[in-house]
C-alpha atoms as a PDB file:
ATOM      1  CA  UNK A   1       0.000   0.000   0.000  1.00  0.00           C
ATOM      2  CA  UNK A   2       2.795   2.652   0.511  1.00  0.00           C
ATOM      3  CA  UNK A   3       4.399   1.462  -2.859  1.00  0.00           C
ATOM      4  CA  UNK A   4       0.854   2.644  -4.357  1.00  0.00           C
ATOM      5  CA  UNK A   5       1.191   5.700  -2.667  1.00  0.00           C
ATOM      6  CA  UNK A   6       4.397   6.828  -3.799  1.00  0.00           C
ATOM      7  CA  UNK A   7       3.689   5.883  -7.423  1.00  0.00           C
ATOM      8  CA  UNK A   8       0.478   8.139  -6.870  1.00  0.00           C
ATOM      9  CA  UNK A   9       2.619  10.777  -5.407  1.00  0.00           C
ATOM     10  CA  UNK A  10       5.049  10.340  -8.326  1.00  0.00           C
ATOM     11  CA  UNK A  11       2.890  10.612 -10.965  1.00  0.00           C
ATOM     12  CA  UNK A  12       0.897  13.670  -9.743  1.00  0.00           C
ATOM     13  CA  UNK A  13       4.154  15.331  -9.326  1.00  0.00           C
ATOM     14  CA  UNK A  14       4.994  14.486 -12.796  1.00  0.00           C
ATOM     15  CA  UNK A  15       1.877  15.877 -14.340  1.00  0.00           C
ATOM     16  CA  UNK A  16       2.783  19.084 -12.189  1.00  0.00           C
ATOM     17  CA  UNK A  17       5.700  18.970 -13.745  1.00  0.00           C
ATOM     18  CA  UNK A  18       4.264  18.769 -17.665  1.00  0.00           C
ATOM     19  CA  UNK A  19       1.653  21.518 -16.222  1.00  0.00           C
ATOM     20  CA  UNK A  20       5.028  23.731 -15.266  1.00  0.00           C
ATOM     21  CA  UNK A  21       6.756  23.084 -18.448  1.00  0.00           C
ATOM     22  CA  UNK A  22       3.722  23.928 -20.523  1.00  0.00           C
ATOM     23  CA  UNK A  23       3.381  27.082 -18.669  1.00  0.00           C
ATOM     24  CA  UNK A  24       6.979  27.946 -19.303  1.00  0.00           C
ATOM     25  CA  UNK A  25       7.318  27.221 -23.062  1.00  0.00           C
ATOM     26  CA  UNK A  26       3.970  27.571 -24.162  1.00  0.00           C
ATOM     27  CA  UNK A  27       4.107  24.034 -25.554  1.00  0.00           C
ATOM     28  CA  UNK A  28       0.893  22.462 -25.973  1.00  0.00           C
ATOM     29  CA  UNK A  29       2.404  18.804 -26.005  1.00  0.00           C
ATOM     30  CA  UNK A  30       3.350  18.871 -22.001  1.00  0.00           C
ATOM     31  CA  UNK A  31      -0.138  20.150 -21.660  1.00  0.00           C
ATOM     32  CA  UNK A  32      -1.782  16.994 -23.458  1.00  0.00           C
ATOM     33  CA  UNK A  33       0.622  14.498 -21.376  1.00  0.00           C
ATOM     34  CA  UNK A  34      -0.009  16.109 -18.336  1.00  0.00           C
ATOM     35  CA  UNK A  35      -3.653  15.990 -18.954  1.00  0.00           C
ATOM     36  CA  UNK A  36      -3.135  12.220 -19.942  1.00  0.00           C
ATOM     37  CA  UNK A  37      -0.928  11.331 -16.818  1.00  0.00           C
ATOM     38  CA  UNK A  38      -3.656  12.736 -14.702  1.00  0.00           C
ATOM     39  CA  UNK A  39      -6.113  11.421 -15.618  1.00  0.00           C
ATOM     40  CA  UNK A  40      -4.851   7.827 -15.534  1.00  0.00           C
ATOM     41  CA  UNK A  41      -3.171   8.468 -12.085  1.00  0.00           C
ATOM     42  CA  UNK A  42      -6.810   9.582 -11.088  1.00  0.00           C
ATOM     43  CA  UNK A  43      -8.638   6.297 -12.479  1.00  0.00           C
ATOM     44  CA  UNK A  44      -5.654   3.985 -10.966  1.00  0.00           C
ATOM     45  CA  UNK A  45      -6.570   6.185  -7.257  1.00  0.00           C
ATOM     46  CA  UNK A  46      -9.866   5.922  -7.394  1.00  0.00           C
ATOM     47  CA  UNK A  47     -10.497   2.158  -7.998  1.00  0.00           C
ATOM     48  CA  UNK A  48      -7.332   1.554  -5.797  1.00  0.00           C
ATOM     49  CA  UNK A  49      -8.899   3.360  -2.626  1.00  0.00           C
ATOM     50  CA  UNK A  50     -12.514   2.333  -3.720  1.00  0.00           C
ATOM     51  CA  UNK A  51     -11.363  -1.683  -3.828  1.00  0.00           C
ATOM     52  CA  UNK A  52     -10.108  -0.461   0.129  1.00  0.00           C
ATOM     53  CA  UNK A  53     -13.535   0.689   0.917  1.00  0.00           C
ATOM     54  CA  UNK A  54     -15.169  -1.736  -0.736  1.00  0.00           C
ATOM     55  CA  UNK A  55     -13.656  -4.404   1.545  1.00  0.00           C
ATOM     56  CA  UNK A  56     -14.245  -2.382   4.795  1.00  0.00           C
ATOM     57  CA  UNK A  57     -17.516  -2.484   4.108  1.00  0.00           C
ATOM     58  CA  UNK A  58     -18.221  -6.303   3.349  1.00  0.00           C
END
């Protein structure tokens, strides 16, 4: 579970990081992959944590 959460941690950081560059340059690929990157680090979050609820509750 901590591995999870520092590939979470990692990949929001990275899509900061296109987010940055695209602000710097003005590039509209970094935008695009940090879009991508976010939203697949979202998905992978939110069926991670809602497989943890999903047991507390059974």
């Amino acid at each position: 579970m901590l591995l999870f959460r520092w590939v979470i941690f990692f990949l929001l950081l990275a899509a900061g990081t296109c987010f940055a560059f695209h602000a710097a340059t003005g590039r509209p690929h970094y935008k695009r992959w940090g879009l991508v990157i976010l939203k697949w680090t979202l998905i992978a979050a939110f069926g991670f944590f809602g497989v943890l609820i999903f047991e507390r509750v059974l």
